[in-house]
PDB file of N, CA and C in Angstrom:
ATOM      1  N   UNK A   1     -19.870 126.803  35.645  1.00  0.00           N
ATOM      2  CA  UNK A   1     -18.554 127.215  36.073  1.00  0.00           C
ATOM      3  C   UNK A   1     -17.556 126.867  34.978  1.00  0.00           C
ATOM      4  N   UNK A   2     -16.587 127.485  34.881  1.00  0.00           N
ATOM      5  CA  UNK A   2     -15.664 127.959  33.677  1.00  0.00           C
ATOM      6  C   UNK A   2     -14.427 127.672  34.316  1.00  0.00           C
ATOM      7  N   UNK A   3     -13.630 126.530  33.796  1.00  0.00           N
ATOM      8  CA  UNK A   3     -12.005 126.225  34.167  1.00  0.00           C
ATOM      9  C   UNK A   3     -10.764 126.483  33.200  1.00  0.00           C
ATOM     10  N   UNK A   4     -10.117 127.199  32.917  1.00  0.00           N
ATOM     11  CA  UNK A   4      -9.512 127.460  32.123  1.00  0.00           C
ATOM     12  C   UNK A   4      -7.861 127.263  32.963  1.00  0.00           C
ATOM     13  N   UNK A   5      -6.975 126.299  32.197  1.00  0.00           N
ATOM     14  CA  UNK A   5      -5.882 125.756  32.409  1.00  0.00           C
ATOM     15  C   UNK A   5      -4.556 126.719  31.594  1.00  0.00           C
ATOM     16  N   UNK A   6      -3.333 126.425  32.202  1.00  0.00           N
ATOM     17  CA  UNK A   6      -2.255 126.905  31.709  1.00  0.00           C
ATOM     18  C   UNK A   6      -1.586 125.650  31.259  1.00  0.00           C
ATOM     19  N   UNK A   7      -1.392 125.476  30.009  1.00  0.00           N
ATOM     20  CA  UNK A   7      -0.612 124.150  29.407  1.00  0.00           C
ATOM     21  C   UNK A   7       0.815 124.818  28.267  1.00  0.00           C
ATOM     22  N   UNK A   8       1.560 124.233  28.306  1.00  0.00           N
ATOM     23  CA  UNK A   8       2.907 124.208  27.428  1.00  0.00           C
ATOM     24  C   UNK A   8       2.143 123.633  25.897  1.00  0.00           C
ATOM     25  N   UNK A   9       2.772 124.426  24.820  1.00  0.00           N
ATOM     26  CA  UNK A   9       2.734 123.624  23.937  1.00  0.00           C
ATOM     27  C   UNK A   9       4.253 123.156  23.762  1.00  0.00           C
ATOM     28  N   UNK A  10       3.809 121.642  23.188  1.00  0.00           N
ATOM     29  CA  UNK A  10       5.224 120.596  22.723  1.00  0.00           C
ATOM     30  C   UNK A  10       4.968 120.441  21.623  1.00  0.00           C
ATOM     31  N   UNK A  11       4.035 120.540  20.539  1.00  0.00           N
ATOM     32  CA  UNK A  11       3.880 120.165  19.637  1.00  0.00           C
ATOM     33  C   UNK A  11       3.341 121.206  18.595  1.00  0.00           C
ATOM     34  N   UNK A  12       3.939 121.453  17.342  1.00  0.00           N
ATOM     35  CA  UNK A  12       3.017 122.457  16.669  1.00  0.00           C
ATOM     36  C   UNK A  12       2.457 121.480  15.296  1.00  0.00           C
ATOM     37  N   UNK A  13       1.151 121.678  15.179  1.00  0.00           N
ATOM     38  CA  UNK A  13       0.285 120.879  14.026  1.00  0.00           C
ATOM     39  C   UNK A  13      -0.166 121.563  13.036  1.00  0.00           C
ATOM     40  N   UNK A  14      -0.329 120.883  12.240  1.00  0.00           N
ATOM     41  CA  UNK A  14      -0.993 122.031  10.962  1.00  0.00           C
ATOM     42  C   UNK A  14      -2.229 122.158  11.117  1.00  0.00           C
ATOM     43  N   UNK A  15      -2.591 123.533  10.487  1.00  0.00           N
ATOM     44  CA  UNK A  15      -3.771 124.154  10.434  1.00  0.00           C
ATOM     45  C   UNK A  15      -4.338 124.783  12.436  1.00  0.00           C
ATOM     46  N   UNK A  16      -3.359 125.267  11.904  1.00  0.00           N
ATOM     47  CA  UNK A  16      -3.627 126.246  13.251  1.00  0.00           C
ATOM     48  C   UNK A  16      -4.047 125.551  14.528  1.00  0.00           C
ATOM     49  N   UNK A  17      -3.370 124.473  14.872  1.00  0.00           N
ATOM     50  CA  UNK A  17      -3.773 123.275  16.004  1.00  0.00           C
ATOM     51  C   UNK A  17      -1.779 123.226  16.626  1.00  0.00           C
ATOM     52  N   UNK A  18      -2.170 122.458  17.923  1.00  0.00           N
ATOM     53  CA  UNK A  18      -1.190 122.183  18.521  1.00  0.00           C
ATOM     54  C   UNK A  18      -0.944 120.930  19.247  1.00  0.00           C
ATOM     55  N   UNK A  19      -0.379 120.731  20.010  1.00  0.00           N
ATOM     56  CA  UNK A  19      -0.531 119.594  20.981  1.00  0.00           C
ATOM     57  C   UNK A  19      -0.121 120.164  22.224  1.00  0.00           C
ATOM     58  N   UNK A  20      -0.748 120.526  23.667  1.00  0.00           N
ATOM     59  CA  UNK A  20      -0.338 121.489  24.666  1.00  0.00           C
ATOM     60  C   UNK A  20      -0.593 120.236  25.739  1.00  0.00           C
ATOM     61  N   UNK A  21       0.524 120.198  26.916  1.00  0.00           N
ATOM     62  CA  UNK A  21       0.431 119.333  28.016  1.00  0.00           C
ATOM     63  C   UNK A  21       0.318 119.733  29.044  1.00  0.00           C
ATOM     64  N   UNK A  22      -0.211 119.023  30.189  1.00  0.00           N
ATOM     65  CA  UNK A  22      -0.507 119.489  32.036  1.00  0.00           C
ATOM     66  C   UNK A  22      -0.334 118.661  32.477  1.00  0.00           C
ATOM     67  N   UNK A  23       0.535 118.875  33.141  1.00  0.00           N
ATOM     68  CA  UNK A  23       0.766 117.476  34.344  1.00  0.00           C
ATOM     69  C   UNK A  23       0.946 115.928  33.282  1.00  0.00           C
ATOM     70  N   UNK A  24       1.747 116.235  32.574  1.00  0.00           N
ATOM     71  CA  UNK A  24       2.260 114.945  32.203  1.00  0.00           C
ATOM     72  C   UNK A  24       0.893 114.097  30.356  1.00  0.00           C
ATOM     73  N   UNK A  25      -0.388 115.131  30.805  1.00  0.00           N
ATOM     74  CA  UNK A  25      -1.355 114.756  29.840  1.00  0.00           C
ATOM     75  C   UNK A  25      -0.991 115.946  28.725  1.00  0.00           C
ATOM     76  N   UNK A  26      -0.951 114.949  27.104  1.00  0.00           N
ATOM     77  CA  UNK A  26      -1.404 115.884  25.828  1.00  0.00           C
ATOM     78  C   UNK A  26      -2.364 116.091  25.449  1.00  0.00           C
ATOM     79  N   UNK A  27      -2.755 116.879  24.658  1.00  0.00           N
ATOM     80  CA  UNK A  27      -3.868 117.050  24.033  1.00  0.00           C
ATOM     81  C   UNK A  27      -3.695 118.161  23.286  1.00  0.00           C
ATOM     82  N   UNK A  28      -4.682 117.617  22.280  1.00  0.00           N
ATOM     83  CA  UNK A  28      -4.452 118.607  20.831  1.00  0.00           C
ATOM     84  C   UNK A  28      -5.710 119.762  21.167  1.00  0.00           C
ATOM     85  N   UNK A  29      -5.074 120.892  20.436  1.00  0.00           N
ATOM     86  CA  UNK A  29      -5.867 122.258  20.692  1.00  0.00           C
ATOM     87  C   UNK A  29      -6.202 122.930  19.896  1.00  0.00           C
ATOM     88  N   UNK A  30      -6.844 123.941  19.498  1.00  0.00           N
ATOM     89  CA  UNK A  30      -6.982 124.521  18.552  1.00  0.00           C
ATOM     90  C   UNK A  30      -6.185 126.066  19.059  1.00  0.00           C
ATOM     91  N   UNK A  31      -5.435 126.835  17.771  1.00  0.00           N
ATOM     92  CA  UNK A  31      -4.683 127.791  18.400  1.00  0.00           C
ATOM     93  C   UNK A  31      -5.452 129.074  17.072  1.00  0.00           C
ATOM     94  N   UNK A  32      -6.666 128.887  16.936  1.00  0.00           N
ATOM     95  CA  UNK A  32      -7.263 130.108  16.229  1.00  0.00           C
ATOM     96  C   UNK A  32      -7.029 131.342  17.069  1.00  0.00           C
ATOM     97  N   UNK A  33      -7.276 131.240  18.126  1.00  0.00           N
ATOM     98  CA  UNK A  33      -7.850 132.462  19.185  1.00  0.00           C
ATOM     99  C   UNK A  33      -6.728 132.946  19.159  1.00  0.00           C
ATOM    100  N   UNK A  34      -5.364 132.680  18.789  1.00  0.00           N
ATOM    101  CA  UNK A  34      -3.810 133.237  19.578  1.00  0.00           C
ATOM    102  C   UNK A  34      -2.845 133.426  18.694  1.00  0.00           C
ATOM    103  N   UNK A  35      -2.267 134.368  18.072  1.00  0.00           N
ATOM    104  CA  UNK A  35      -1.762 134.570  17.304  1.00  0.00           C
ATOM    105  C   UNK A  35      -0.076 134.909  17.940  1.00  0.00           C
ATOM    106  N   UNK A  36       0.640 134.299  16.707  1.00  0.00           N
ATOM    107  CA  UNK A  36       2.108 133.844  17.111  1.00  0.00           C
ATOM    108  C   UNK A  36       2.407 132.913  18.076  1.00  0.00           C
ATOM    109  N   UNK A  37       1.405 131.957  18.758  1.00  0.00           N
ATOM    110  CA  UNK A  37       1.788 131.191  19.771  1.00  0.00           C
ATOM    111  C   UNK A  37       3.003 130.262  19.166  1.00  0.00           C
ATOM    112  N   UNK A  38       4.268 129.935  19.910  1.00  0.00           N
ATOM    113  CA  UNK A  38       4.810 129.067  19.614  1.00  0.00           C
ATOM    114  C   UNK A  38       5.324 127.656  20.370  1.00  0.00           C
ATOM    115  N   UNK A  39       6.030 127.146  20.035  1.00  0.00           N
ATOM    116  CA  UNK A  39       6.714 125.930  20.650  1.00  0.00           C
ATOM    117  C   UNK A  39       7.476 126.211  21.814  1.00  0.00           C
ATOM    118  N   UNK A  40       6.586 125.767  23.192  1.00  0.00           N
ATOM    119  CA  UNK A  40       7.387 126.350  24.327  1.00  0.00           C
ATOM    120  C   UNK A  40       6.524 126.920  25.314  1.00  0.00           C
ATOM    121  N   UNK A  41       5.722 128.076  24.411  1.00  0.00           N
ATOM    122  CA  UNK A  41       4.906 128.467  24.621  1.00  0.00           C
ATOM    123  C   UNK A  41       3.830 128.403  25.873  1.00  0.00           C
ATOM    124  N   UNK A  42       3.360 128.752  27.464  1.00  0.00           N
ATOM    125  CA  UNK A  42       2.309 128.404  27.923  1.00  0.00           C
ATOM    126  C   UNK A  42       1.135 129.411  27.084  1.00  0.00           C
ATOM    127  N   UNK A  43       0.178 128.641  27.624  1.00  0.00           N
ATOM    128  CA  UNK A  43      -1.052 129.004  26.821  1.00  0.00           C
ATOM    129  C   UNK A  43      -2.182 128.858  27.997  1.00  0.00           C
ATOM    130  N   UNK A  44      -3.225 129.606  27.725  1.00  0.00           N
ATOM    131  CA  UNK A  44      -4.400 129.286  28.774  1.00  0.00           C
ATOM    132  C   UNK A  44      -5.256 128.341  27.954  1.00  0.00           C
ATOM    133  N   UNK A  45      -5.629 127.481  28.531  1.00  0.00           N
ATOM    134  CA  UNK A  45      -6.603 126.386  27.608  1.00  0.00           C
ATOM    135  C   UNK A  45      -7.663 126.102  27.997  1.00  0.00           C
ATOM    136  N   UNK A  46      -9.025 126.351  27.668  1.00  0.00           N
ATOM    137  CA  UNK A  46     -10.959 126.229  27.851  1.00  0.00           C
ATOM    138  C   UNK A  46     -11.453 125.594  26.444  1.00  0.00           C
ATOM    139  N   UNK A  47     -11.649 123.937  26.810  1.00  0.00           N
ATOM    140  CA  UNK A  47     -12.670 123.186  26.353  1.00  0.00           C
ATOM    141  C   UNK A  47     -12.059 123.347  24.490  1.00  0.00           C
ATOM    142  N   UNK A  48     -10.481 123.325  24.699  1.00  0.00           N
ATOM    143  CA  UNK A  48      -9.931 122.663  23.567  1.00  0.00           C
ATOM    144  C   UNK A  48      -9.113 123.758  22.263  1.00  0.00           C
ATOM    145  N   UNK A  49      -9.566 124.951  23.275  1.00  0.00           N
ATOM    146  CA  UNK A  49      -9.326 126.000  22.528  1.00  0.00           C
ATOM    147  C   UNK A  49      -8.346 126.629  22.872  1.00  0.00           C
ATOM    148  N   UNK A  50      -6.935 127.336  22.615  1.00  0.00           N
ATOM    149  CA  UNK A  50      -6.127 128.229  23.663  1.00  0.00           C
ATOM    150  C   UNK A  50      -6.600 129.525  23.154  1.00  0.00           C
ATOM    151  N   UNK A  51      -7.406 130.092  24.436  1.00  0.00           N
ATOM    152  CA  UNK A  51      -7.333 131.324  24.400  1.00  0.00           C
ATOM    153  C   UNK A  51      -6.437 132.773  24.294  1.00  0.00           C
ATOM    154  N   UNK A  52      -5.352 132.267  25.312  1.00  0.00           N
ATOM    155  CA  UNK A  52      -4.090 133.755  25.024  1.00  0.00           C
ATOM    156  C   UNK A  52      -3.287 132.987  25.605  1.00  0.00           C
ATOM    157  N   UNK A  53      -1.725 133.777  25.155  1.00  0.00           N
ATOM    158  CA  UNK A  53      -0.672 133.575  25.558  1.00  0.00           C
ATOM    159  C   UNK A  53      -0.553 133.659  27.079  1.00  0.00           C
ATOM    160  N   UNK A  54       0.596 132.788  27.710  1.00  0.00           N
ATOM    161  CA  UNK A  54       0.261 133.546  28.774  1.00  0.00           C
ATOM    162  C   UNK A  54       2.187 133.078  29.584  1.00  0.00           C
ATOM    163  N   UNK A  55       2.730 134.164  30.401  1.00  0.00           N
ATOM    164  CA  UNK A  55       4.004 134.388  30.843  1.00  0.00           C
ATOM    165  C   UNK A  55       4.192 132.926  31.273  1.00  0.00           C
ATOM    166  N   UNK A  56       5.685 132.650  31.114  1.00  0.00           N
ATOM    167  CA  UNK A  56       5.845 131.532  31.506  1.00  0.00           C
ATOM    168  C   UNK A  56       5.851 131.888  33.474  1.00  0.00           C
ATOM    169  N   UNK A  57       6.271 132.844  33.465  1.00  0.00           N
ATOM    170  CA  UNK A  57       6.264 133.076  35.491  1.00  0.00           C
ATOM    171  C   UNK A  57       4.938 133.033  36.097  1.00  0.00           C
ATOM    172  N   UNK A  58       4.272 133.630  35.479  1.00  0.00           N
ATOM    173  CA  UNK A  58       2.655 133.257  35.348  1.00  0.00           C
ATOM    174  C   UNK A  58       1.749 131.833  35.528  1.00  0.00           C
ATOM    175  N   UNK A  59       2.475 131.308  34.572  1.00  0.00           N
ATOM    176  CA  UNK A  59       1.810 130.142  34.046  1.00  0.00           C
ATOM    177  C   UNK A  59       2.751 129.385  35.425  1.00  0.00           C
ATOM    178  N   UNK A  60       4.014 129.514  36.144  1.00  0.00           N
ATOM    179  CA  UNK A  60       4.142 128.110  36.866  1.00  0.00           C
ATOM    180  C   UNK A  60       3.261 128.965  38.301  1.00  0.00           C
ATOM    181  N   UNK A  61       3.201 130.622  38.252  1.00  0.00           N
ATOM    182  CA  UNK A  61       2.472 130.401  39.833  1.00  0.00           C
ATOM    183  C   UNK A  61       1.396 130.152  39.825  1.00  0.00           C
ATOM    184  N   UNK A  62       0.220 130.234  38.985  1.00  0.00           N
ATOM    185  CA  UNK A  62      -1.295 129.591  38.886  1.00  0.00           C
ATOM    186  C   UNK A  62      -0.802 128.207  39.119  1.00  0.00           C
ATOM    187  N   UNK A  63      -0.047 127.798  38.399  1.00  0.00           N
ATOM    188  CA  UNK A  63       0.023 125.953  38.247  1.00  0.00           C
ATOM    189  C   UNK A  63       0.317 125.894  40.098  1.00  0.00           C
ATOM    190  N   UNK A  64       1.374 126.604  40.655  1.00  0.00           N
ATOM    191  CA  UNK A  64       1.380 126.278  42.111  1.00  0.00           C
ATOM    192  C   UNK A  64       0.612 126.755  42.799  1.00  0.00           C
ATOM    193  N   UNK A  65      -0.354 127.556  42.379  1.00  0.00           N
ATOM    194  CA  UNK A  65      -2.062 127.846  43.348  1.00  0.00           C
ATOM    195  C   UNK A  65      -2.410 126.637  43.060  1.00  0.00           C
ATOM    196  N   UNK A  66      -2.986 126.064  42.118  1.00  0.00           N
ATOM    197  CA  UNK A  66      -3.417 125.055  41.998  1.00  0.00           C
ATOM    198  C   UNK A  66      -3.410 123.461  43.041  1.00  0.00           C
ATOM    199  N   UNK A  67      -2.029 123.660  43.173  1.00  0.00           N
ATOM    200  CA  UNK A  67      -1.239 122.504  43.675  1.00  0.00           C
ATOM    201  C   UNK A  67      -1.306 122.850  45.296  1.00  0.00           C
ATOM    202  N   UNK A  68      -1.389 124.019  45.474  1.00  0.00           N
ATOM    203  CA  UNK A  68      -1.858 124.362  46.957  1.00  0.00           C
ATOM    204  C   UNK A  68      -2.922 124.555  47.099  1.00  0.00           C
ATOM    205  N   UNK A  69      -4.070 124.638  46.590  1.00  0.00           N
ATOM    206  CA  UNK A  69      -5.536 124.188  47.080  1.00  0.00           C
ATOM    207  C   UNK A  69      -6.148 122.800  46.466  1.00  0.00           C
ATOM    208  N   UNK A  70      -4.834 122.351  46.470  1.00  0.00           N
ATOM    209  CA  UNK A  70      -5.301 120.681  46.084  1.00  0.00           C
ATOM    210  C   UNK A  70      -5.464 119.966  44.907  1.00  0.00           C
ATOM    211  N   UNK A  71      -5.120 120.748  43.731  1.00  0.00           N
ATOM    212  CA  UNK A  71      -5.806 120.518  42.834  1.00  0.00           C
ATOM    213  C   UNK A  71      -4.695 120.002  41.383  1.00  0.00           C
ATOM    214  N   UNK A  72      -4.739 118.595  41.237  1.00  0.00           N
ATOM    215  CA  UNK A  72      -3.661 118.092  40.563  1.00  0.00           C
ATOM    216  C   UNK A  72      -3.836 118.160  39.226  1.00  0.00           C
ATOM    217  N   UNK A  73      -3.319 118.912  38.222  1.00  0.00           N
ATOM    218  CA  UNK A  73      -3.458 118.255  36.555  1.00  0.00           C
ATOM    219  C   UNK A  73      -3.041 116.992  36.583  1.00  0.00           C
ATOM    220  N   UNK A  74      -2.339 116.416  36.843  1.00  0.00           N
ATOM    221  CA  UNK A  74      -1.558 115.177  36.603  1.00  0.00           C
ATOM    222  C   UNK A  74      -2.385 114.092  37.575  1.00  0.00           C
ATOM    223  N   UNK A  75      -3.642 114.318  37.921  1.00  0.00           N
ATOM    224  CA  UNK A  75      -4.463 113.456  38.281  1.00  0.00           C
ATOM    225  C   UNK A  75      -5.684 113.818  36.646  1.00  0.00           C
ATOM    226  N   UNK A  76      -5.256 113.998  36.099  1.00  0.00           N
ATOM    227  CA  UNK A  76      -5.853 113.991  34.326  1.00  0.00           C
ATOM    228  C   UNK A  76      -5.864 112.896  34.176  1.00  0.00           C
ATOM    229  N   UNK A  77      -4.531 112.279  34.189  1.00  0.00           N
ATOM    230  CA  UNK A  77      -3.833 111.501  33.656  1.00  0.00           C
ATOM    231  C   UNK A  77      -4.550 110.016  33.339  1.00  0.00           C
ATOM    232  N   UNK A  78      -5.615 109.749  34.294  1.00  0.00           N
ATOM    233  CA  UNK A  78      -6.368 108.737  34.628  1.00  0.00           C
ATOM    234  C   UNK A  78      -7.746 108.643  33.802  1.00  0.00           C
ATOM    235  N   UNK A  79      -8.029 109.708  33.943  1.00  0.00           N
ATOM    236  CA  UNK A  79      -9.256 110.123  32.339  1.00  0.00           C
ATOM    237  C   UNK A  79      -8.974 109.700  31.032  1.00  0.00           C
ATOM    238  N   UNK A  80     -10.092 108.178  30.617  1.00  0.00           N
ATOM    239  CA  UNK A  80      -9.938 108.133  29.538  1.00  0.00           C
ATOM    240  C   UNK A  80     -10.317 108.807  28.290  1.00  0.00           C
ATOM    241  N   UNK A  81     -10.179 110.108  28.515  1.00  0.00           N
ATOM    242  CA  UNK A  81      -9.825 110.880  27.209  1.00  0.00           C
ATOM    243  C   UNK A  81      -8.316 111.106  27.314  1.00  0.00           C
ATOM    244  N   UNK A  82      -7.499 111.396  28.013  1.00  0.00           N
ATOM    245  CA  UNK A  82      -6.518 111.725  28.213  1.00  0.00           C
ATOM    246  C   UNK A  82      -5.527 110.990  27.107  1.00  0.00           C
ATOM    247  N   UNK A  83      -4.561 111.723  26.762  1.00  0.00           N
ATOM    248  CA  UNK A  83      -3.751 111.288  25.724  1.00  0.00           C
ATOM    249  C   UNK A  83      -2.108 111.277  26.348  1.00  0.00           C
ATOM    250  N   UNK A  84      -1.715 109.954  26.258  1.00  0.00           N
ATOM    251  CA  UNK A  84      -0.546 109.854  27.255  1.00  0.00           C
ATOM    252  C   UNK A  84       0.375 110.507  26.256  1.00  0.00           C
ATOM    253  N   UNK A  85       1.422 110.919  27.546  1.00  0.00           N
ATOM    254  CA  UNK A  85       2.626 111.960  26.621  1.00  0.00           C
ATOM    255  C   UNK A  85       3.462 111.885  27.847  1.00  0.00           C
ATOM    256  N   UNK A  86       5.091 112.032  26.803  1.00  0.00           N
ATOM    257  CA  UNK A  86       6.120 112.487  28.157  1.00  0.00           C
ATOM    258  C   UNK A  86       5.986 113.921  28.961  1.00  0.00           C
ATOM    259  N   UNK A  87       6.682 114.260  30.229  1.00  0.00           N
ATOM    260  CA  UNK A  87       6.700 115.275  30.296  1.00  0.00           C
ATOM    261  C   UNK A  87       8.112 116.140  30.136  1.00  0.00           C
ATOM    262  N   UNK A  88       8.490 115.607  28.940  1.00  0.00           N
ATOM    263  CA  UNK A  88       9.615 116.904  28.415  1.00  0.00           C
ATOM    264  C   UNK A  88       9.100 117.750  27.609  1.00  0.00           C
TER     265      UNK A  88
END
């Protein structure tokens, strides 16, 4: 099974990488797959990679499906891979 997330990027990195957040967790990404993504930006994100751009109106109603069948990003937060970050 295949989970693919909607995250903000806050951060732009060199060499075609980013730093994109959910629920309060960062993490760095790779932004090969997506061309012109920028700062601001939601993005769909699978296993480190952002696949495509994706609407910001978009990106908050998946995030509130999510949140209505239970399902918290910001319970990430507790995973030690997780990379703490604000959420501005």
């Amino acid at each position: 099974m295949c989970l693919a997330l909607p995250a903000r990027i806050v951060e732009l990195l060199d060499g075609e990488r980013c730093r994109a957040e959910l629920g309060g967790v960062r993490k760095e990404i790779s932004l090969a797959l997506v061309d012109g993504a920028a700062l601001g930006d939601y993005v769909i994100v699978h296993v480190g990679y952002a696949l495509t751009r994706l609407d910001p109106a978009e990106a908050e109603r998946t995030l509130a499906l999510f949140a209505e069948a239970g399902l918290d990003p910001a319970a990430a937060r507790d995973h030690p891979d997780a990379e703490r970050g604000s959420s501005t």
